[in-house]
C-alpha atoms as a PDB file:
ATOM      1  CA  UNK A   1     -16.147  10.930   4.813  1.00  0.00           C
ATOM      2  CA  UNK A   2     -13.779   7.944   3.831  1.00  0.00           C
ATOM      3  CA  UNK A   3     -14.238   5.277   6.382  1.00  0.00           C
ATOM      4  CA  UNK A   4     -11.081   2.871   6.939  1.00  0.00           C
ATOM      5  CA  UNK A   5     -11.528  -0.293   5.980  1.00  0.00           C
ATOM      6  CA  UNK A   6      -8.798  -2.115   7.949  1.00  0.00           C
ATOM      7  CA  UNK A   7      -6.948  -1.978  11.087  1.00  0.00           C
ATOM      8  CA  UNK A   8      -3.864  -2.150  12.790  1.00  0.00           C
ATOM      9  CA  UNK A   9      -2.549  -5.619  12.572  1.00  0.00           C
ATOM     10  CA  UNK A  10      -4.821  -7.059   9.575  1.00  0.00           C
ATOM     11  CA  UNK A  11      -2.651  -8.659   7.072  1.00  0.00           C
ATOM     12  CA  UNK A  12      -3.197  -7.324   3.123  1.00  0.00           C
ATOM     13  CA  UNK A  13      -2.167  -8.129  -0.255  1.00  0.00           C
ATOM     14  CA  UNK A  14      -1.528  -5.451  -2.006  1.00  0.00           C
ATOM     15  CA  UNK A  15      -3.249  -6.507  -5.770  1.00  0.00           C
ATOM     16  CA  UNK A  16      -1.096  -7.565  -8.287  1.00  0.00           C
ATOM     17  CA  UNK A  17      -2.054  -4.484 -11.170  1.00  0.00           C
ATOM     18  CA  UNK A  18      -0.218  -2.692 -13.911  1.00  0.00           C
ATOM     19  CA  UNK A  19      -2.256  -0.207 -15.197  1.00  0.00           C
ATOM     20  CA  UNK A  20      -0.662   2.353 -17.720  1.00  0.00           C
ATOM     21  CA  UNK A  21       0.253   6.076 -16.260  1.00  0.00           C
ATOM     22  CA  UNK A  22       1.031   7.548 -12.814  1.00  0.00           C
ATOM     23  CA  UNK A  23       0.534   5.357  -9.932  1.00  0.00           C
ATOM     24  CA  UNK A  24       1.522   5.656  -6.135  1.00  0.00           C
ATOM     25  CA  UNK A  25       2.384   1.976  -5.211  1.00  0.00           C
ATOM     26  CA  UNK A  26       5.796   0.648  -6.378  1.00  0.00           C
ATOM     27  CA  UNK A  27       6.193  -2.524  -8.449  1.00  0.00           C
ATOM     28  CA  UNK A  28       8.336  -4.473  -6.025  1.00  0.00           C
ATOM     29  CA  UNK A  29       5.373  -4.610  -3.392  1.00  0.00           C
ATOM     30  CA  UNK A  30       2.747  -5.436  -6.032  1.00  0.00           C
ATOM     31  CA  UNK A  31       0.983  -9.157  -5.124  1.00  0.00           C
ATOM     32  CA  UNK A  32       3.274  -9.428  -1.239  1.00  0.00           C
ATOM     33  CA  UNK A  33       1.445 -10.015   1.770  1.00  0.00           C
ATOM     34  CA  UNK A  34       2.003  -6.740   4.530  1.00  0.00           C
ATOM     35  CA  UNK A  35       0.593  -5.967   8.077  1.00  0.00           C
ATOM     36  CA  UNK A  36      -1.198  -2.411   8.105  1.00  0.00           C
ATOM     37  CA  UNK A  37       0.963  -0.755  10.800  1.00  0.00           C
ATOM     38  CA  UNK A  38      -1.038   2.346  10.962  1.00  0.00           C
ATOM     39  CA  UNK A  39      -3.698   4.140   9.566  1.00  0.00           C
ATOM     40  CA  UNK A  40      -2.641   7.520   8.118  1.00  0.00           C
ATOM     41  CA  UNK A  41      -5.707   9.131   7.354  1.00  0.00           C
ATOM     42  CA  UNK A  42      -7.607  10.598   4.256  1.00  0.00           C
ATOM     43  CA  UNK A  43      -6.416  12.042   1.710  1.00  0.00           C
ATOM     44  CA  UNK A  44      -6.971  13.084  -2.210  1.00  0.00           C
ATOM     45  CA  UNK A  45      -6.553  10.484  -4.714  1.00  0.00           C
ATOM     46  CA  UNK A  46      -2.978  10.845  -5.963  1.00  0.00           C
ATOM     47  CA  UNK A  47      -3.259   9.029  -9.034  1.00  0.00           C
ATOM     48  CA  UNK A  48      -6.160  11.101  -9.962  1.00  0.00           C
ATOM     49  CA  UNK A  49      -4.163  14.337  -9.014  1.00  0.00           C
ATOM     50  CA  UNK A  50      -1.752  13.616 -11.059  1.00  0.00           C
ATOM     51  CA  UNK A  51      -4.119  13.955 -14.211  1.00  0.00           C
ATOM     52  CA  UNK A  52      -5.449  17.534 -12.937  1.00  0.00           C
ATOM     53  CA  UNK A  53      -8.747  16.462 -11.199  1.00  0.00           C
ATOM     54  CA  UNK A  54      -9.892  17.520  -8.066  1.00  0.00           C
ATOM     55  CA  UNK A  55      -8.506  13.832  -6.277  1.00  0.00           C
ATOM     56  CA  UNK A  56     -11.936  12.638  -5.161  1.00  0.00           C
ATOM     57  CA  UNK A  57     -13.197  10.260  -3.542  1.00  0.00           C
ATOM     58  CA  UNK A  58     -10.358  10.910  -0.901  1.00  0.00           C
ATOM     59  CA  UNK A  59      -9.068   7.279  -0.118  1.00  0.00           C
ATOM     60  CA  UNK A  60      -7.429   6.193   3.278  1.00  0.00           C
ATOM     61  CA  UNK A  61      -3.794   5.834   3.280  1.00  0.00           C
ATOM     62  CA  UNK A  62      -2.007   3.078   5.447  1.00  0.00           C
ATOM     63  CA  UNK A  63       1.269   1.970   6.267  1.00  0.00           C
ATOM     64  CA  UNK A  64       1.615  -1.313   5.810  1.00  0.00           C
ATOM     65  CA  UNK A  65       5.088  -3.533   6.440  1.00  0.00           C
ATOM     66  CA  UNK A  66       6.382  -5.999   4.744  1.00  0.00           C
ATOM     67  CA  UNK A  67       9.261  -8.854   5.318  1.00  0.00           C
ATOM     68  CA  UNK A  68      12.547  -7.730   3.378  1.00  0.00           C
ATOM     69  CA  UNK A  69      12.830 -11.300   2.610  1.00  0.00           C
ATOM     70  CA  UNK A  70       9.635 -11.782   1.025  1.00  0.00           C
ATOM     71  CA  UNK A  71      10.311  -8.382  -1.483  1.00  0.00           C
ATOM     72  CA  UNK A  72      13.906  -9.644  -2.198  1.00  0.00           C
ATOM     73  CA  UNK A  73      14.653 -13.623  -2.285  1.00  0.00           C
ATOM     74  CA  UNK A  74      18.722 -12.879  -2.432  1.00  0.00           C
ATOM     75  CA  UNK A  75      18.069 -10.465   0.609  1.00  0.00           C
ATOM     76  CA  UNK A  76      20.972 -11.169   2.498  1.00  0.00           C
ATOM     77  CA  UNK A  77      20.336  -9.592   6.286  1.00  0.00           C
ATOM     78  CA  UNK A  78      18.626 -10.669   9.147  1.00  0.00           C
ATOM     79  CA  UNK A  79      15.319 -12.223   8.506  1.00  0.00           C
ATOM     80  CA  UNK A  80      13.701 -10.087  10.773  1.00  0.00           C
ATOM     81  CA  UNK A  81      14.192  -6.933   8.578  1.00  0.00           C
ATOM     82  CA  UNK A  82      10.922  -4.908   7.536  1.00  0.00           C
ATOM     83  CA  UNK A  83      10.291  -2.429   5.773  1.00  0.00           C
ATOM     84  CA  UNK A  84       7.010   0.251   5.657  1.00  0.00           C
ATOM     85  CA  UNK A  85       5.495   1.589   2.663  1.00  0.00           C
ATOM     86  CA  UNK A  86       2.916   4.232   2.093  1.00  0.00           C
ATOM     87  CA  UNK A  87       0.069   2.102   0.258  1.00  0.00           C
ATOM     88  CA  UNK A  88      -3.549   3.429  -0.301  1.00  0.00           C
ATOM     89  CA  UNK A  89      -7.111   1.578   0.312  1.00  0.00           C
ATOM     90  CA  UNK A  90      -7.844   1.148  -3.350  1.00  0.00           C
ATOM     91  CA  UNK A  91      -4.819  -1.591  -3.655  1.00  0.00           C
ATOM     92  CA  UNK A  92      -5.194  -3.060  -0.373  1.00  0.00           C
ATOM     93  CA  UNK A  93      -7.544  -6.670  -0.558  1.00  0.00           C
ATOM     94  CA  UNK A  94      -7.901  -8.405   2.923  1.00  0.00           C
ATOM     95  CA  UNK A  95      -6.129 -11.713   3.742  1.00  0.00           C
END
């Protein structure tokens, strides 16, 4: 069983990696600071799945928010925009 490793409200950096081939998180979130807004659950490994194997270890999925400001400097609306993206524990480190 895949235990969560962080909670509603803990504040992540989602690591700054390029590794070749399939991956689930996009670029423009890579190295930003988020809140985890909710813990989705377990699931198979997508990037593993997308190679044909069997997606184990399952990894936790959050969603975690992030300021539309801090993505996009030239953001032009209110400052309070967010925005949520599906990001898994594997490229999640604690802040």
């Amino acid at each position: 069983m895949t235990t969560a490793r962080f909670t509603d409200g803990d504040r992540v950096r989602v690591r700054e990696a390029y590794p070749p081939g399939h991956v689930r998180t996009p670029y423009f979130i890579r190295g930003h600071l988020g809140t985890v807004v909710r813990t989705v659950g377990a699931f198979a490994n997508p990037e593993e799945l997308a190679y044909g194997r069997d997606g184990t270890p399952k990894q936790t999925l959050y969603w975690v928010r992030f300021s539309q400001t801090d993505l996009w400097p030239d953001y032009a609306g209110s400052p309070k925009d967010t925005t949520v993206v599906d990001v898994f524990d594997s490229w999640l480190e604690p802040q």
